[in-house]
Protein backbone atom coordinates (compact mmCIF):
# COMPACT_ATOMS: atom_id res chain seq x y z
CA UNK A 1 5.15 -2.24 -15.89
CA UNK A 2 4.32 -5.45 -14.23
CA UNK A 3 6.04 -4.46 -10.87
CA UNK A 4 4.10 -1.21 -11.13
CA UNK A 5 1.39 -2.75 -11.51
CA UNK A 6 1.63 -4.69 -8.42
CA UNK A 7 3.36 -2.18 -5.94
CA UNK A 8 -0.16 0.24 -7.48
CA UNK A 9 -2.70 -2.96 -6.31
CA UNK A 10 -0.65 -3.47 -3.07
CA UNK A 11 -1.21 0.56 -1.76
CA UNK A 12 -5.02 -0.16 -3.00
CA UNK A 13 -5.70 -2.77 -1.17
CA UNK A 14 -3.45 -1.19 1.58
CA UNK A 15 -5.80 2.04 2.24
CA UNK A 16 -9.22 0.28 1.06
CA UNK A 17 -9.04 -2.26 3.55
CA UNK A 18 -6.98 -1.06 6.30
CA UNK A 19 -8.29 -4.42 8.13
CA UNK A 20 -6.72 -6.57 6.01
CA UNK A 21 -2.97 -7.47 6.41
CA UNK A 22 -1.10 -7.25 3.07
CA UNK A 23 1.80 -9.06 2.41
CA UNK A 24 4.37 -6.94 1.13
CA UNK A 25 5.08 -7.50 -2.93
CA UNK A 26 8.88 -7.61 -2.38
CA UNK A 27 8.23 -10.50 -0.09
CA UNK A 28 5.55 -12.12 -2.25
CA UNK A 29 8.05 -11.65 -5.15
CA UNK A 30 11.42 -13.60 -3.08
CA UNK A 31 8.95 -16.72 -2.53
CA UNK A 32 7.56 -17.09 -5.73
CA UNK A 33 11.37 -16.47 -7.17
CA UNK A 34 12.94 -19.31 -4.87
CA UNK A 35 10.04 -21.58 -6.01
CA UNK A 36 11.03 -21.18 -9.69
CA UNK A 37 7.71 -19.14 -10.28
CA UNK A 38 7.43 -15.92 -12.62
CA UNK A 39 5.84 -14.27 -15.42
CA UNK A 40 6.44 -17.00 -17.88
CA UNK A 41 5.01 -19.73 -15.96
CA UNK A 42 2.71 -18.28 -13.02
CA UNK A 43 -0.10 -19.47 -15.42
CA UNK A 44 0.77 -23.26 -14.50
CA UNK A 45 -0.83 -22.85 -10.99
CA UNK A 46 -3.80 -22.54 -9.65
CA UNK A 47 -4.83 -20.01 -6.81
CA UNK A 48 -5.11 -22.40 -4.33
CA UNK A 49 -1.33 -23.81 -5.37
CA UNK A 50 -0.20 -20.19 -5.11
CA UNK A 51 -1.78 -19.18 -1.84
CA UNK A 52 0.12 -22.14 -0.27
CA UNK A 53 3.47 -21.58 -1.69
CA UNK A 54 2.98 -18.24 -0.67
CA UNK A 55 1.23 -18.81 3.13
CA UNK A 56 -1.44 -16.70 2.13
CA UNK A 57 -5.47 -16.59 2.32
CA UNK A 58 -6.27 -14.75 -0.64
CA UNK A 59 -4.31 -14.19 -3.74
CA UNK A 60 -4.43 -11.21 -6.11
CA UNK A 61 -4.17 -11.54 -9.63
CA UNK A 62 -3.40 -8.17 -11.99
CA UNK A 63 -3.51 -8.30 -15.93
CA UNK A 64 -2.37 -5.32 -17.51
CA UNK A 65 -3.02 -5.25 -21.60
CA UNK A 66 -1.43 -2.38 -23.82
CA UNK A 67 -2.00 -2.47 -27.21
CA UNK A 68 -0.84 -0.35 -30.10
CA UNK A 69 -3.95 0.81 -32.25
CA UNK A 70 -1.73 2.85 -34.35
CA UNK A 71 -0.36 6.09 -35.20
CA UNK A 72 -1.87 9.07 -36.69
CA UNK A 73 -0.12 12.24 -37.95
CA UNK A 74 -1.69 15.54 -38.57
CA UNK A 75 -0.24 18.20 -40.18
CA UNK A 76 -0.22 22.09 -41.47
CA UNK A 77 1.36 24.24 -44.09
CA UNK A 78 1.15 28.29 -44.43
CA UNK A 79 2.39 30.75 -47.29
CA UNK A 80 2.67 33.97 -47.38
CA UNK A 81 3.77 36.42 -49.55
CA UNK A 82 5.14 39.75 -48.73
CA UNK A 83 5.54 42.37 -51.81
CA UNK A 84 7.91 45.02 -52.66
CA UNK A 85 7.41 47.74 -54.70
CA UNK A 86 10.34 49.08 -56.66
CA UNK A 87 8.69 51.12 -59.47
CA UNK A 88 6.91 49.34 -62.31
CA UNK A 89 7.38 45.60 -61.13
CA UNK A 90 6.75 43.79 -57.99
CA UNK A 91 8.69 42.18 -55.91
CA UNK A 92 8.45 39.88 -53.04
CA UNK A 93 9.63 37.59 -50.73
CA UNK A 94 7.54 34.24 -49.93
CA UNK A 95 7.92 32.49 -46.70
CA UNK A 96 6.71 28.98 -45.77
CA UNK A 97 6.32 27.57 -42.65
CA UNK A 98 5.09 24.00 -41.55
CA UNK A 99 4.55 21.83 -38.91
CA UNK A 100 3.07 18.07 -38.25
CA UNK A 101 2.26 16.43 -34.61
CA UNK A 102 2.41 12.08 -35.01
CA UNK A 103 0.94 10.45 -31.54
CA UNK A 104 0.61 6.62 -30.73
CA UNK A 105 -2.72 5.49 -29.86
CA UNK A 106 -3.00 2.90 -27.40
CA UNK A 107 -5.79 0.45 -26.26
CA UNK A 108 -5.14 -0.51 -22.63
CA UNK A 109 -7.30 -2.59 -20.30
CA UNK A 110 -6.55 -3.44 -16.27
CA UNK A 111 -8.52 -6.71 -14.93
CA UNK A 112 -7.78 -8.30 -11.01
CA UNK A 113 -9.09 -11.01 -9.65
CA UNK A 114 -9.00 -11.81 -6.04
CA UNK A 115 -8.98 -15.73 -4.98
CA UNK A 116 -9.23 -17.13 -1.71
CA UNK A 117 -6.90 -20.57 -0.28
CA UNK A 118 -9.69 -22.67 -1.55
CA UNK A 119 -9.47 -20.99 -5.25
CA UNK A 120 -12.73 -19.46 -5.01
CA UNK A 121 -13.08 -16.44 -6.93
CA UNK A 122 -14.03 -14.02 -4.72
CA UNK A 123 -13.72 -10.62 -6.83
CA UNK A 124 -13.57 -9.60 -10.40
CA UNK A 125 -13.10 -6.55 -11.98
CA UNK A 126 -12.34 -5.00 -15.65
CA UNK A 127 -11.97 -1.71 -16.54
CA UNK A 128 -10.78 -0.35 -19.84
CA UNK A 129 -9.31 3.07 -19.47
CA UNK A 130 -10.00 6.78 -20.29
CA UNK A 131 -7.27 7.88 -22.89
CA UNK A 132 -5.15 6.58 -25.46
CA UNK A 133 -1.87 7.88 -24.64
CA UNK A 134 0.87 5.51 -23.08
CA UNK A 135 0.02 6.49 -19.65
CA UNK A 136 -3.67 6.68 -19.58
């Protein structure tokens, strides 16, 4: 999710500000790697730290938060009877059918944060999104 995340904010950035030149995630990703930087311990430096490492001016941070809120099943039964008649008693055959949907509600907010070389935060944004499914 994380690399979708950034390869999604890379093409944003790409055709919002066509004037700005992007460095390319894969690249971004091989620096921070031979520096001993990832997921687990990108939160030990500061913008400014990263934008040097990574001979940038501005750095672009992504946060993606899924959370499970649940599940919830819902569900529906019918009978029905169908009768015979064979002389003085009644007959019949009964026939049941049934059937029950479970979905996985999810809680999932995006926030970036753009930085420039001096670790100024420049931009800000949080947005929780439309939809509960896994994909919203």
């Amino acid at each position: 999710m994380s690399k979708l995340v950034q390869s999604s904010t890379a093409n944003f950035v790409r055709n919002e500000y066509r004037a700005i030149t992007l460095q390319d995630p894969i690249t971004t990703n091989a620096i921070l790697g031979k520096n001993n930087i990832g997921h687990s311990n990108i939160s030990n430096f500061a913008p400014e730290e990263l934008a040097k490492i990574l001979g940038v001016e501005f750095v672009i941070y992504g946060m993606l938060s899924i959370t499970n809120k649940g599940a919830s099943t819902y569900g529906g039964a019918r009978t029905s009877y169908k009768a015979k008649d064979s002389g003085n008693s009644t007959k019949g055959n009964i026939f049941t059918s049934s059937s029950s949907t479970t979905t996985i509600d999810y809680d999932t907010t995006v926030d970036f944060r753009m930085f420039n070389d001096r670790g100024v935060n420049l931009y800000a944004q949080s947005r929780h999104v439309f939809g509960t499914n896994m994909d919203a």
